[in-house]
PDB file of N, CA and C in Angstrom:
ATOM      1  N   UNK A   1      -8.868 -43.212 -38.828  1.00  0.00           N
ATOM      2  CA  UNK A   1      -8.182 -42.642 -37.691  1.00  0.00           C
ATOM      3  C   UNK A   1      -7.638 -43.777 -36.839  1.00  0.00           C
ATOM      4  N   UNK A   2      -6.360 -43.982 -36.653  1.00  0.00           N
ATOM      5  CA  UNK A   2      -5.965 -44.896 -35.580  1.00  0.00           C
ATOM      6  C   UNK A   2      -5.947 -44.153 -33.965  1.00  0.00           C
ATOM      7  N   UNK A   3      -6.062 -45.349 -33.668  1.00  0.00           N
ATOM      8  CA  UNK A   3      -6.300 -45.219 -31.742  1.00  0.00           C
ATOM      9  C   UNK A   3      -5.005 -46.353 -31.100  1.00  0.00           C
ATOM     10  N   UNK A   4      -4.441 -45.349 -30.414  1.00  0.00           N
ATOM     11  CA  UNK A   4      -3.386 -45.763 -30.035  1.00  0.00           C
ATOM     12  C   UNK A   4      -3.854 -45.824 -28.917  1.00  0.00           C
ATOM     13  N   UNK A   5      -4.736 -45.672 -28.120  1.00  0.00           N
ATOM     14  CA  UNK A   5      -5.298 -45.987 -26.471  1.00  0.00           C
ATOM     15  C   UNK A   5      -5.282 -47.267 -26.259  1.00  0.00           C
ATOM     16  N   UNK A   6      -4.640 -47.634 -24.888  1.00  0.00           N
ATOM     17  CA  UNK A   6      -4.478 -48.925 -24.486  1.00  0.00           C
ATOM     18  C   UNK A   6      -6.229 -48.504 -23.251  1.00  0.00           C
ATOM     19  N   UNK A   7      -6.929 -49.959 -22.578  1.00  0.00           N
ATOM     20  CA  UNK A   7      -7.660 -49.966 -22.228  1.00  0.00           C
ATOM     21  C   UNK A   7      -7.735 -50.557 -21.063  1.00  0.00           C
ATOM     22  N   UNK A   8      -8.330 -50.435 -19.959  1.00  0.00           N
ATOM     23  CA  UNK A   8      -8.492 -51.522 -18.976  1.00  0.00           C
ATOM     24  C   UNK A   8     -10.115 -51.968 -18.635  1.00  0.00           C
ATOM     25  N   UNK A   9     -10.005 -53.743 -18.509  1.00  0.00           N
ATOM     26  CA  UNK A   9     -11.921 -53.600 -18.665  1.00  0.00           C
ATOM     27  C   UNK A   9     -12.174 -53.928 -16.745  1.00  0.00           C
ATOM     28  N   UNK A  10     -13.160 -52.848 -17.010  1.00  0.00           N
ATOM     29  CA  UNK A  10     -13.632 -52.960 -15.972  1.00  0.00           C
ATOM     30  C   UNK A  10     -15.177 -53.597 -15.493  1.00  0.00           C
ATOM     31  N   UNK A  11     -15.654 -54.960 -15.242  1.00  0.00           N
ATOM     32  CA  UNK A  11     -16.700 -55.681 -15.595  1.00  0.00           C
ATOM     33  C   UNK A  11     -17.251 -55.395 -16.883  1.00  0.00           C
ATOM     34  N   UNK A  12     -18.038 -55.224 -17.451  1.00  0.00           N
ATOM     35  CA  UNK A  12     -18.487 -55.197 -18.840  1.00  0.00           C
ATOM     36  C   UNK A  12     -17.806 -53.785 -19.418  1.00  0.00           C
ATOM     37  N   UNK A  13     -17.316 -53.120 -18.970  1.00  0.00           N
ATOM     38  CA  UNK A  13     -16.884 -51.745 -20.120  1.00  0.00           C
ATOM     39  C   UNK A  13     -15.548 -51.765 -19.775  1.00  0.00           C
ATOM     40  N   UNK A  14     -14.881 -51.072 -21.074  1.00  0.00           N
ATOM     41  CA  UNK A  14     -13.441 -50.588 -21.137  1.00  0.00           C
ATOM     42  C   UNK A  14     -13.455 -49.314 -21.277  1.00  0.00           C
ATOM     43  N   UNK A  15     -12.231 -48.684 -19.975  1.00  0.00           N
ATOM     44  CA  UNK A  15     -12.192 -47.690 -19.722  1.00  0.00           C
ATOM     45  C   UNK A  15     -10.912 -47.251 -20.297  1.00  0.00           C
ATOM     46  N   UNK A  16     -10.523 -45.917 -20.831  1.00  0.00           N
ATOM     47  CA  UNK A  16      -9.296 -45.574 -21.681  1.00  0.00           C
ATOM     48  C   UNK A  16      -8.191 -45.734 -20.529  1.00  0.00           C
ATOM     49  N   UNK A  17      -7.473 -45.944 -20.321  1.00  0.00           N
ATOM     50  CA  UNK A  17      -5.992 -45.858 -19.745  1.00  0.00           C
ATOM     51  C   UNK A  17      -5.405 -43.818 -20.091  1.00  0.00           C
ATOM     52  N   UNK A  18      -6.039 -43.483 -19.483  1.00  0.00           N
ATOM     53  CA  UNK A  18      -5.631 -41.762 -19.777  1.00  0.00           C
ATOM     54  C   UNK A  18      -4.644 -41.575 -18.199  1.00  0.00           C
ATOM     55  N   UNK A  19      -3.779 -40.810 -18.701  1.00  0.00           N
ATOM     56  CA  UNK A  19      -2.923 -39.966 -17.529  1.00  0.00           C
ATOM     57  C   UNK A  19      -2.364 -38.555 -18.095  1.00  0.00           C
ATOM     58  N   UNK A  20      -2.568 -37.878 -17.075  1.00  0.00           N
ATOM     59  CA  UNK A  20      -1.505 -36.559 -17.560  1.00  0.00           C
ATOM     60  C   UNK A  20      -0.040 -36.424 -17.087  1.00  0.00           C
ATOM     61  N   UNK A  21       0.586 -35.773 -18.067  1.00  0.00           N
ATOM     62  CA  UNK A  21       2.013 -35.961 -18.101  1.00  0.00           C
ATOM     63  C   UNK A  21       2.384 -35.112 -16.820  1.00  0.00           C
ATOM     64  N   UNK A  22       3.336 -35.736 -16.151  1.00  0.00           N
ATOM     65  CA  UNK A  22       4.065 -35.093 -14.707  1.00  0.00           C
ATOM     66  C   UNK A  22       4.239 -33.675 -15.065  1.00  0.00           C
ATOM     67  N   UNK A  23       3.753 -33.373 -13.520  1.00  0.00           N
ATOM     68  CA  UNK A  23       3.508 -31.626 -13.544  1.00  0.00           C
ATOM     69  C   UNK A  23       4.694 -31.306 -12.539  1.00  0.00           C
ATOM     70  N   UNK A  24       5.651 -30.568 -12.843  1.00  0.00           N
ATOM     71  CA  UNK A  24       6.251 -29.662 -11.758  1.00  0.00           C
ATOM     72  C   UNK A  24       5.765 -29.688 -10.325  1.00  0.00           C
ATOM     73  N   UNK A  25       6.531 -30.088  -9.450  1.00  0.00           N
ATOM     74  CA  UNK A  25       6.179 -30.482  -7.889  1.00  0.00           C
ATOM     75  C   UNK A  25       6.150 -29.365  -7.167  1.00  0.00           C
ATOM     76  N   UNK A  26       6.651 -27.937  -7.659  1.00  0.00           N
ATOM     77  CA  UNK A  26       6.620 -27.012  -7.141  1.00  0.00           C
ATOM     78  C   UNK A  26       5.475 -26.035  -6.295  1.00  0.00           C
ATOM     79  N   UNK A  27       4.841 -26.408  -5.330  1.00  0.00           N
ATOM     80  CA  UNK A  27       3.523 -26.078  -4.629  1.00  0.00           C
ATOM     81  C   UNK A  27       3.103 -24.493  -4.854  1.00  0.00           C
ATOM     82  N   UNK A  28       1.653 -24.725  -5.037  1.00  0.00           N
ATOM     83  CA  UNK A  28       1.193 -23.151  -5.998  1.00  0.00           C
ATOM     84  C   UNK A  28       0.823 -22.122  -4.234  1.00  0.00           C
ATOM     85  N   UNK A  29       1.156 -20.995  -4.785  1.00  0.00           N
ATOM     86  CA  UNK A  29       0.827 -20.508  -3.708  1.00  0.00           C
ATOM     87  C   UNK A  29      -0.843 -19.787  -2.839  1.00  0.00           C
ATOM     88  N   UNK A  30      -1.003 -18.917  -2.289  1.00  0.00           N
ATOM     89  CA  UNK A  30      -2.375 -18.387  -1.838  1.00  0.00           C
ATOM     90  C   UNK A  30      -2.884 -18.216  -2.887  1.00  0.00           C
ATOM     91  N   UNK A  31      -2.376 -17.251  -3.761  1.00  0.00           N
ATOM     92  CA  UNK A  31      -3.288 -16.447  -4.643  1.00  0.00           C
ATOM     93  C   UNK A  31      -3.748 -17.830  -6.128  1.00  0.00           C
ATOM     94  N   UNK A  32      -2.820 -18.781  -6.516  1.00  0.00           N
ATOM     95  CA  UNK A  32      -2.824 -19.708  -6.918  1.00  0.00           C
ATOM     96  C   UNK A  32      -3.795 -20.823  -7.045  1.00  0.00           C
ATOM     97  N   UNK A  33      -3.673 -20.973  -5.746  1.00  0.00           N
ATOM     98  CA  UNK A  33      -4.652 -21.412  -5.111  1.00  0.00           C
ATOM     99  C   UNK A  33      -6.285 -21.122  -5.062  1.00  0.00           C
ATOM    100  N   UNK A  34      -6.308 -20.147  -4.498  1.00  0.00           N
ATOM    101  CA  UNK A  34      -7.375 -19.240  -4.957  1.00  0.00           C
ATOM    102  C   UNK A  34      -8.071 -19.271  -6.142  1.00  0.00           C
ATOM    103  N   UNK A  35      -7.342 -18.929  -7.198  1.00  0.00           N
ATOM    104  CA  UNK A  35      -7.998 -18.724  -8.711  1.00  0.00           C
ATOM    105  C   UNK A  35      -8.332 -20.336  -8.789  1.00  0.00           C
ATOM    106  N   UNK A  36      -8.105 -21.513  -8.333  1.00  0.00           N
ATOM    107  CA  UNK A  36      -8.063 -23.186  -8.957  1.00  0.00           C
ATOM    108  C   UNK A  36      -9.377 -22.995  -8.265  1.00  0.00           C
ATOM    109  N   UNK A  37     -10.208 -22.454  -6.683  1.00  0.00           N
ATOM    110  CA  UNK A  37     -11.099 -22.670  -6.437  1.00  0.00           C
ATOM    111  C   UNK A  37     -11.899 -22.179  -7.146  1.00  0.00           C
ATOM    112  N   UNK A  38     -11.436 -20.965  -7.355  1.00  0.00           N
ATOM    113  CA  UNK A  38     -12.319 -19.837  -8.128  1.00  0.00           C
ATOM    114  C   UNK A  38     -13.293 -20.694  -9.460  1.00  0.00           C
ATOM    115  N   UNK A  39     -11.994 -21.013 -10.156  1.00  0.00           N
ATOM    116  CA  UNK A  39     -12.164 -21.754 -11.560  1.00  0.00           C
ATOM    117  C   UNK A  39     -13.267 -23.108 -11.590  1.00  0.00           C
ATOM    118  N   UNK A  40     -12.994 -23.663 -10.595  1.00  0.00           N
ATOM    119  CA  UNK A  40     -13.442 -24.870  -9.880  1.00  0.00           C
ATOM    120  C   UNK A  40     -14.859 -24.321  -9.291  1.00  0.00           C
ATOM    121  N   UNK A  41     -15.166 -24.061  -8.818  1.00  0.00           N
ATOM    122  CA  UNK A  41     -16.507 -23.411  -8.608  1.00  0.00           C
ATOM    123  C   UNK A  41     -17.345 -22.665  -9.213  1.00  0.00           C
ATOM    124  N   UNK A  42     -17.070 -21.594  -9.965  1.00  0.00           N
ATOM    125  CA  UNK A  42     -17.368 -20.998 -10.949  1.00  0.00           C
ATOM    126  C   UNK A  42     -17.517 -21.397 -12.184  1.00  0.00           C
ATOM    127  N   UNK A  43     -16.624 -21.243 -12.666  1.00  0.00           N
ATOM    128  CA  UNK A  43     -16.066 -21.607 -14.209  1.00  0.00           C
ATOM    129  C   UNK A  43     -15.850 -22.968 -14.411  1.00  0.00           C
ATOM    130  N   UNK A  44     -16.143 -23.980 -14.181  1.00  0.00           N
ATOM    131  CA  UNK A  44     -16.109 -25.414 -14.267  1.00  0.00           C
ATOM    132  C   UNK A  44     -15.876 -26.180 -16.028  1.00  0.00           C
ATOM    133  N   UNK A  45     -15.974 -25.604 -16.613  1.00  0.00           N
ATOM    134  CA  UNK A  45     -15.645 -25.841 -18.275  1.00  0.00           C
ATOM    135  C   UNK A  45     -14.301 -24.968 -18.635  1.00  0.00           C
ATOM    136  N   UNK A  46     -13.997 -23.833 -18.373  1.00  0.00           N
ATOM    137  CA  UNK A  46     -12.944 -23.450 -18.423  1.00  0.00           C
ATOM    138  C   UNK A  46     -12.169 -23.964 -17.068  1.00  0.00           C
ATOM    139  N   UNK A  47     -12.173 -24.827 -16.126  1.00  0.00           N
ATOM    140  CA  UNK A  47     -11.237 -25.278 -15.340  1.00  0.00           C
ATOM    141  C   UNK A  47     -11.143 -26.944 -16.229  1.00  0.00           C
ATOM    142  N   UNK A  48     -12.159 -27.331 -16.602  1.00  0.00           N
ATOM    143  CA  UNK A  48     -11.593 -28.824 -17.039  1.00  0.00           C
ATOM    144  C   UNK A  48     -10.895 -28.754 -18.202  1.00  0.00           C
ATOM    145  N   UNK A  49     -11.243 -27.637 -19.131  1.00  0.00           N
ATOM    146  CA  UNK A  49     -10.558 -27.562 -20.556  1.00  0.00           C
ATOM    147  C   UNK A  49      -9.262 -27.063 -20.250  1.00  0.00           C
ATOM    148  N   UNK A  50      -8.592 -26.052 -19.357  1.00  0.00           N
ATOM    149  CA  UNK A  50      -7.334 -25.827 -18.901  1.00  0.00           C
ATOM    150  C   UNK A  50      -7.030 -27.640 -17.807  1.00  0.00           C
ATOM    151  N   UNK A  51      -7.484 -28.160 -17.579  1.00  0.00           N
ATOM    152  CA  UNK A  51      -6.897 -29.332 -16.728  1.00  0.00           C
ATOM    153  C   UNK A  51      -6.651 -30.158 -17.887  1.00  0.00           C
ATOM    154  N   UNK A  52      -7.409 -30.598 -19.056  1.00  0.00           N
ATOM    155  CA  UNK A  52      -7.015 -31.554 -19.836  1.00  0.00           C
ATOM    156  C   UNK A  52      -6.159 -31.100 -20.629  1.00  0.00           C
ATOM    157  N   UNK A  53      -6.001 -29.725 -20.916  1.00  0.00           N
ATOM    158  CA  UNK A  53      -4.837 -29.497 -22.192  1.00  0.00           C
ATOM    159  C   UNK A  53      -3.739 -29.231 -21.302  1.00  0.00           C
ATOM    160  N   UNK A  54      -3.376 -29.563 -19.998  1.00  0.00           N
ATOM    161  CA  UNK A  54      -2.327 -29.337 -19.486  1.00  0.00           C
ATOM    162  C   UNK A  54      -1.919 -28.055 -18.871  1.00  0.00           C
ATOM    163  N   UNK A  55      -2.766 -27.128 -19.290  1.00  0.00           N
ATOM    164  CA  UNK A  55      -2.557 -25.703 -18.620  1.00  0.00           C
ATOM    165  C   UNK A  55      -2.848 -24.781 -17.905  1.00  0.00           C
ATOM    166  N   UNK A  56      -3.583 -26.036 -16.585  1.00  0.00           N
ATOM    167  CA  UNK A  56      -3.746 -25.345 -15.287  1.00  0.00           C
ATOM    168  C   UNK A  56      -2.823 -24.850 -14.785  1.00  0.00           C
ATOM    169  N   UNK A  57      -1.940 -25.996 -14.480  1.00  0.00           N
ATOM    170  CA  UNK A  57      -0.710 -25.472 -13.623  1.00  0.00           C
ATOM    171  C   UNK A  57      -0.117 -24.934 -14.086  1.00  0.00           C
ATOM    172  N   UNK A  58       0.348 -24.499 -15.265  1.00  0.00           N
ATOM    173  CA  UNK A  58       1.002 -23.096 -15.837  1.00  0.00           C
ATOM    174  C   UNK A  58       0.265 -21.504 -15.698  1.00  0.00           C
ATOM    175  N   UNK A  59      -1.266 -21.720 -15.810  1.00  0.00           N
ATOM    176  CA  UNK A  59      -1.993 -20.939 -15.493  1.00  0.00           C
ATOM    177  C   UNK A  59      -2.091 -20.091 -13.867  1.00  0.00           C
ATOM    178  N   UNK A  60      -1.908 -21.382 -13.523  1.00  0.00           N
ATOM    179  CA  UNK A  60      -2.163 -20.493 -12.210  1.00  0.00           C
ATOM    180  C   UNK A  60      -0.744 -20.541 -11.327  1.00  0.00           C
ATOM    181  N   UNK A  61       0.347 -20.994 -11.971  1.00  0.00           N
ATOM    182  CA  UNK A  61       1.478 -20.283 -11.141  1.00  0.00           C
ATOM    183  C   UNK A  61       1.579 -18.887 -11.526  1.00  0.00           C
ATOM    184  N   UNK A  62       1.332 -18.553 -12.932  1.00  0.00           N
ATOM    185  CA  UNK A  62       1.358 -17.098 -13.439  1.00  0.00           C
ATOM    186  C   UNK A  62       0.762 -16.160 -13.027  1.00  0.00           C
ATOM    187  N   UNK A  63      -0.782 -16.828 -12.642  1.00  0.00           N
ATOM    188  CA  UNK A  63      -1.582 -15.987 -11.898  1.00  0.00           C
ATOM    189  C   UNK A  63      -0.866 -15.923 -10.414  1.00  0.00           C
ATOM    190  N   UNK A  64      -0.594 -16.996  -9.513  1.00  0.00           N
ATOM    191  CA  UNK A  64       0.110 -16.531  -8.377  1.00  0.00           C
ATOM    192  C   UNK A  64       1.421 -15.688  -8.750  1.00  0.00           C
ATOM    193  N   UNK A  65       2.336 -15.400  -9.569  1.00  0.00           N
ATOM    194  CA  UNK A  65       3.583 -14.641  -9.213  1.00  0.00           C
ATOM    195  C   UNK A  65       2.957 -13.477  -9.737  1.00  0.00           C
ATOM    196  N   UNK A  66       2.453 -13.505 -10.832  1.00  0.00           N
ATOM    197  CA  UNK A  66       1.694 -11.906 -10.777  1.00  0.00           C
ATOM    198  C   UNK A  66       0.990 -11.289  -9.818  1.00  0.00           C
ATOM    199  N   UNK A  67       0.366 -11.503  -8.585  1.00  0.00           N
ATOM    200  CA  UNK A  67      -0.461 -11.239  -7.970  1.00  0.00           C
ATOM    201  C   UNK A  67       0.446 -10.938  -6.938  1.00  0.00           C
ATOM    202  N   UNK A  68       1.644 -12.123  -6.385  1.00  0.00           N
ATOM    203  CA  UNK A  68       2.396 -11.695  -5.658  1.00  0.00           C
ATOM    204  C   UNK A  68       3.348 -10.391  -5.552  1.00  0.00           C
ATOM    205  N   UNK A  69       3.696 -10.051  -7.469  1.00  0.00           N
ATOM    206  CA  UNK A  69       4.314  -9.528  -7.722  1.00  0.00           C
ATOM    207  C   UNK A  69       3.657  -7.632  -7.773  1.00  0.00           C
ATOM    208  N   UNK A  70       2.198  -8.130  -7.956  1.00  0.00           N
ATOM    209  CA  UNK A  70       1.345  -6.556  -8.083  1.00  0.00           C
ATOM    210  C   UNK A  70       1.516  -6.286  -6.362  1.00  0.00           C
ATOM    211  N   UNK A  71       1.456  -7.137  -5.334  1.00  0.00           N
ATOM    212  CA  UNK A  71       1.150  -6.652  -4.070  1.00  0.00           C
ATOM    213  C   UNK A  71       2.634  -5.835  -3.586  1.00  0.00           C
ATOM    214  N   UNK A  72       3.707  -6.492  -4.123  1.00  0.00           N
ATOM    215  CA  UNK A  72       4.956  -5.799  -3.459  1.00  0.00           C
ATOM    216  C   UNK A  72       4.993  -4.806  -4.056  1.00  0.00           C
ATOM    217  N   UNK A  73       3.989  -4.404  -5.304  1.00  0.00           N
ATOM    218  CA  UNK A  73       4.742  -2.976  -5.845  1.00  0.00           C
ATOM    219  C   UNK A  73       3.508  -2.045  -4.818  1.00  0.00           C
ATOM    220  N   UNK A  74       1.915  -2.842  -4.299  1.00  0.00           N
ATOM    221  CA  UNK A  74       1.555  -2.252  -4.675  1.00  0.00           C
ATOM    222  C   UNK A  74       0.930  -1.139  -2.724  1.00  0.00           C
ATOM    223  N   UNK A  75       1.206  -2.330  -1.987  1.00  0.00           N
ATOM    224  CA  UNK A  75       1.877  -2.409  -0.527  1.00  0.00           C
ATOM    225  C   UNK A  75       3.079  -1.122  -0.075  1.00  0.00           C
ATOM    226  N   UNK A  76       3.793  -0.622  -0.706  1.00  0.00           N
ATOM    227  CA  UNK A  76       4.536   0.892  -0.345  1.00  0.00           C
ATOM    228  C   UNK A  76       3.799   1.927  -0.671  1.00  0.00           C
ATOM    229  N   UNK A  77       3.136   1.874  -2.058  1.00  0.00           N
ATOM    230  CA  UNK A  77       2.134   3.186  -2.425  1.00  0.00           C
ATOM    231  C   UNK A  77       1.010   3.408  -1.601  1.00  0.00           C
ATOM    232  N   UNK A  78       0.500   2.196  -1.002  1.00  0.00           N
ATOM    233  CA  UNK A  78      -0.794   2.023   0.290  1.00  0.00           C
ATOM    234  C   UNK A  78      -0.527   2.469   1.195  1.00  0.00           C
ATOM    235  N   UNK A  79       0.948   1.971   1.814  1.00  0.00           N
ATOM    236  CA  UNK A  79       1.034   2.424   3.319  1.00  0.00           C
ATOM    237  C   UNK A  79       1.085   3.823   3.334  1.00  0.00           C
ATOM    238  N   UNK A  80       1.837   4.522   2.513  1.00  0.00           N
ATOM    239  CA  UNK A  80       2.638   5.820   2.063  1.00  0.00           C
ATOM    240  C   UNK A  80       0.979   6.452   2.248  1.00  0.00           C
ATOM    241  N   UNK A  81       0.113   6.669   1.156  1.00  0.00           N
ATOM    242  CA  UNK A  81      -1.042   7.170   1.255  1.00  0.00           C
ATOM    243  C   UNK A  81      -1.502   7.056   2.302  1.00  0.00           C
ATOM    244  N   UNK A  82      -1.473   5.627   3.094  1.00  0.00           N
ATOM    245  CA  UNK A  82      -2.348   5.437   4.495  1.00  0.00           C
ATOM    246  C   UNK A  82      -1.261   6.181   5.790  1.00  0.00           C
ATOM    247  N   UNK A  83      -0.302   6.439   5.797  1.00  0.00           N
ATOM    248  CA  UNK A  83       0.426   7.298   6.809  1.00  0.00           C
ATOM    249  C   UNK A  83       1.392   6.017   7.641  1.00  0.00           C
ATOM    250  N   UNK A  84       1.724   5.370   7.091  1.00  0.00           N
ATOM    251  CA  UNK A  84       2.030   4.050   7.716  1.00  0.00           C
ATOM    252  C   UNK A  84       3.991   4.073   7.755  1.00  0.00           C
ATOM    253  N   UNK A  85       4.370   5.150   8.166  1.00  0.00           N
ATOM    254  CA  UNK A  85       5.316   5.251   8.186  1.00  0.00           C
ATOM    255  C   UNK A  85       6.658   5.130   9.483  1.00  0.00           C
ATOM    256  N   UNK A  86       7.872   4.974   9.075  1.00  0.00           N
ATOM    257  CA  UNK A  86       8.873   4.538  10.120  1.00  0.00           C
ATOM    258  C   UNK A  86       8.579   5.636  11.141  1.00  0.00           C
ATOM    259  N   UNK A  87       8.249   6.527  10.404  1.00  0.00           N
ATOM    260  CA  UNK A  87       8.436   7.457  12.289  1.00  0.00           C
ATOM    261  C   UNK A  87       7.063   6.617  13.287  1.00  0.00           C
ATOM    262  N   UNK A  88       5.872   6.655  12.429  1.00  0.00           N
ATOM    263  CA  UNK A  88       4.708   5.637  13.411  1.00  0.00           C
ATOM    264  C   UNK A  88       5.321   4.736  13.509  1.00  0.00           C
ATOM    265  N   UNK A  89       5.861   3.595  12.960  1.00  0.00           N
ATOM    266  CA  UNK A  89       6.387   2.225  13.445  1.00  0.00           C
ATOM    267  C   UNK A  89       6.603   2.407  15.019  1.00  0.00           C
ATOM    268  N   UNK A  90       8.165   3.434  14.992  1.00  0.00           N
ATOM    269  CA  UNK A  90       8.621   3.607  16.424  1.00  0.00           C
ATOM    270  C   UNK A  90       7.591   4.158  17.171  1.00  0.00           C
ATOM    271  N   UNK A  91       6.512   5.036  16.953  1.00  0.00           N
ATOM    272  CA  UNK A  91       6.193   5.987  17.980  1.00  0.00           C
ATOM    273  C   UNK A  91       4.963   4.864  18.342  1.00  0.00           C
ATOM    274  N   UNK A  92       4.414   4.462  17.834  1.00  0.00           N
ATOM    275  CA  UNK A  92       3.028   3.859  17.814  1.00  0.00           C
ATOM    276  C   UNK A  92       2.950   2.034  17.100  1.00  0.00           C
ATOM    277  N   UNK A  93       3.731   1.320  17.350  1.00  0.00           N
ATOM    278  CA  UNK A  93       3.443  -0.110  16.586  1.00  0.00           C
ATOM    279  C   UNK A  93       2.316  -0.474  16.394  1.00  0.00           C
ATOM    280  N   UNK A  94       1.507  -0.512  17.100  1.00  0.00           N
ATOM    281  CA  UNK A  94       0.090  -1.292  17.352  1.00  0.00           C
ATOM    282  C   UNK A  94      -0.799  -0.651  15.649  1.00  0.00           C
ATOM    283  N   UNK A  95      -0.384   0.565  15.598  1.00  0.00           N
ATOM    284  CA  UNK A  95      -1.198   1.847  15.214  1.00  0.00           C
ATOM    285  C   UNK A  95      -0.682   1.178  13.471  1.00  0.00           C
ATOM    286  N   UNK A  96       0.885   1.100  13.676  1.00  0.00           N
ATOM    287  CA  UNK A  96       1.143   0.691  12.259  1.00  0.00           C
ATOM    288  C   UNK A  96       0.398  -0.686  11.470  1.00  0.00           C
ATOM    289  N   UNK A  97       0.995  -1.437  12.733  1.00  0.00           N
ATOM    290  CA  UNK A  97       0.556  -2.721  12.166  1.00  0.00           C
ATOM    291  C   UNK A  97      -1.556  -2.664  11.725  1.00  0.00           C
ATOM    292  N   UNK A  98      -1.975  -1.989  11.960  1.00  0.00           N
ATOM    293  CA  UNK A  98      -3.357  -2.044  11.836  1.00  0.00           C
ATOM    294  C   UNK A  98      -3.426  -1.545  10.562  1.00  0.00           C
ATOM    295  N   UNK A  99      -2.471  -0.265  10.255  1.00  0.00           N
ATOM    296  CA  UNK A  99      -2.997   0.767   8.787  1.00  0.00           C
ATOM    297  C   UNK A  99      -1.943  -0.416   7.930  1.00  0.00           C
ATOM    298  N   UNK A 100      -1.073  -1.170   8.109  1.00  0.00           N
ATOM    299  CA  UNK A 100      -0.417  -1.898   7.386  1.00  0.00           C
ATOM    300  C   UNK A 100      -1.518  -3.375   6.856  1.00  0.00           C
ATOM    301  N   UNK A 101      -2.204  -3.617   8.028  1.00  0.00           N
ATOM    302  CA  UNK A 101      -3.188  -4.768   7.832  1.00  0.00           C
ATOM    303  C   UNK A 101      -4.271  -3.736   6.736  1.00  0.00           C
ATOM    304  N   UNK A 102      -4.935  -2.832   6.937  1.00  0.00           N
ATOM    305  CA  UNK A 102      -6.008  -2.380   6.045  1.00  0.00           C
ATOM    306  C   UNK A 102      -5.160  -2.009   4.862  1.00  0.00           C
ATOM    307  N   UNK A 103      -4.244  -1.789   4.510  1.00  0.00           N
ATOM    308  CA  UNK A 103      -3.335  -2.099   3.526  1.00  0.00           C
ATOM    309  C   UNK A 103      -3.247  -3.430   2.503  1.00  0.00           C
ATOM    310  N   UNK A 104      -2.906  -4.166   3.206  1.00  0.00           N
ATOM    311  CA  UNK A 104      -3.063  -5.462   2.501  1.00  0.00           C
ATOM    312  C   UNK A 104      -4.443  -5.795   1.972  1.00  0.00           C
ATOM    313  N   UNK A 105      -5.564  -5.724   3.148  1.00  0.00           N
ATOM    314  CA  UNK A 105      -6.336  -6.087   2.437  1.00  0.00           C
ATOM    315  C   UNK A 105      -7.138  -5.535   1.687  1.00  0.00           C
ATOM    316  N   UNK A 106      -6.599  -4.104   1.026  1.00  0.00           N
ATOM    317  CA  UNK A 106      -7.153  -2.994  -0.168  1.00  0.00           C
ATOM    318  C   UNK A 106      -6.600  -3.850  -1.269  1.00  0.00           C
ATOM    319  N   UNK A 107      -4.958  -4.305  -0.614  1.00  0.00           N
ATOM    320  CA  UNK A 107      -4.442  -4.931  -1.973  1.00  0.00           C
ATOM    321  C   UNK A 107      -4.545  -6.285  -2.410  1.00  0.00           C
ATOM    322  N   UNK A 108      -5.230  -6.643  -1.787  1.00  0.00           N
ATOM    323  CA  UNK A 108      -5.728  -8.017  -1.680  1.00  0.00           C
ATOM    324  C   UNK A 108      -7.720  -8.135  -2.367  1.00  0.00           C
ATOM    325  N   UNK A 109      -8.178  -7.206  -2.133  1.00  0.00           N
ATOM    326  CA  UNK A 109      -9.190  -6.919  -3.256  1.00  0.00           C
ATOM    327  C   UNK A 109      -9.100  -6.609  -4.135  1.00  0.00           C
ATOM    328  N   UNK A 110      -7.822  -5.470  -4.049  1.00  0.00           N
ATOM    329  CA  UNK A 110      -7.798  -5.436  -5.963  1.00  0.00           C
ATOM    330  C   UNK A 110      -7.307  -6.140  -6.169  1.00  0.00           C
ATOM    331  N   UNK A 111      -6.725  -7.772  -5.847  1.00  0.00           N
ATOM    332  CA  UNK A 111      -5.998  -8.174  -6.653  1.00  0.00           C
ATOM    333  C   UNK A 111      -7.028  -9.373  -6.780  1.00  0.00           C
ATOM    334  N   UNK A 112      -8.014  -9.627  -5.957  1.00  0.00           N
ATOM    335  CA  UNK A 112      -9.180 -10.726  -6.523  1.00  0.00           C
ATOM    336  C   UNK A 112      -9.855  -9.911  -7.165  1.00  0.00           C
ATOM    337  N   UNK A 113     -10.531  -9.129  -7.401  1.00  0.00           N
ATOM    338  CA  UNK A 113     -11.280  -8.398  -8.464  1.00  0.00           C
ATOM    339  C   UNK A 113     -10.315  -8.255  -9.779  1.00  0.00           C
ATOM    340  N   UNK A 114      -9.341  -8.051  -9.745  1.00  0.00           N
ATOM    341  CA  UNK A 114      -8.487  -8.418 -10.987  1.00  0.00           C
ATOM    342  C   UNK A 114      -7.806  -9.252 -11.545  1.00  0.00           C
ATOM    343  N   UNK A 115      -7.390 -10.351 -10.969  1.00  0.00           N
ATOM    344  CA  UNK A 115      -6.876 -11.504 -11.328  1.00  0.00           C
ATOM    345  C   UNK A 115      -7.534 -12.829 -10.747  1.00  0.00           C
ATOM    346  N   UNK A 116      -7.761 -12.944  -9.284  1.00  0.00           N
ATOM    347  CA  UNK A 116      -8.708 -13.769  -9.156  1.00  0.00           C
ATOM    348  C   UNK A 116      -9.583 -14.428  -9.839  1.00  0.00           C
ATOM    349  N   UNK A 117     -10.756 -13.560  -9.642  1.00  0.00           N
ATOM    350  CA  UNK A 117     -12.386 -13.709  -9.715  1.00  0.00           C
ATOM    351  C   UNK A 117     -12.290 -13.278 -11.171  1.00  0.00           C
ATOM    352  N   UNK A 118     -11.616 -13.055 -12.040  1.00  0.00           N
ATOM    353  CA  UNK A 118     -11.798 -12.980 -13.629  1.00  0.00           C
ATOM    354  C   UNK A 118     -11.976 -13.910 -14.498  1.00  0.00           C
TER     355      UNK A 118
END
């Protein structure tokens, strides 16, 4: 087997010269974010084996646009059920913005119980 690893010595041992190849600068978002702690705390062998084969950061932008993408569908069917509608907006703001907040964060549990924390 040849070894193409270059080395650098560091007092008595040589250490491999390893880098990973440039990742997309594009900053991951909340939910993104989230799952790297998740992974990182939890799952610590499946976060280093996705970090060395390169497919964290593909991993978890997917997981952030999906997550982003389940909340916008999933944020009109909530409010709608929760009564969170334009006629309350005008009549009552305070009233909306509250059933709009317990909204989010229905959809914001299902979406760590399902994509998150998995």
């Amino acid at each position: 087997m040849e070894n193409n690893l270059t080395y650098t010595r560091n007092g008595d041992y040589l250490i491999p010269d390893l880098k990973l190849s440039e990742q997309p600068e594009k900053p991951l978002g909340k939910y993104g974010r989230m799952r790297k702690a998740y992974l990182k705390e939890h799952r610590p062998i499946l976060y280093n084996q996705l970090l060395m084969s390169e497919k964290l950061y593909p991993h978890l932008r997917e997981i952030d646009e999906t997550a982003n993408s389940r909340l916008e569908q999933m944020m009109p069917r909530l409010a709608e059920s929760a009564g969170a509608t334009e006629a309350l907006k005008a009549r009552d703001p305070m009233a909306w913005v509250g059933l709009m907040n317990t909204c989010k964060a229905q959809a914001e549990e299902i979406l760590l119980a399902e994509l998150i924390n998995s």
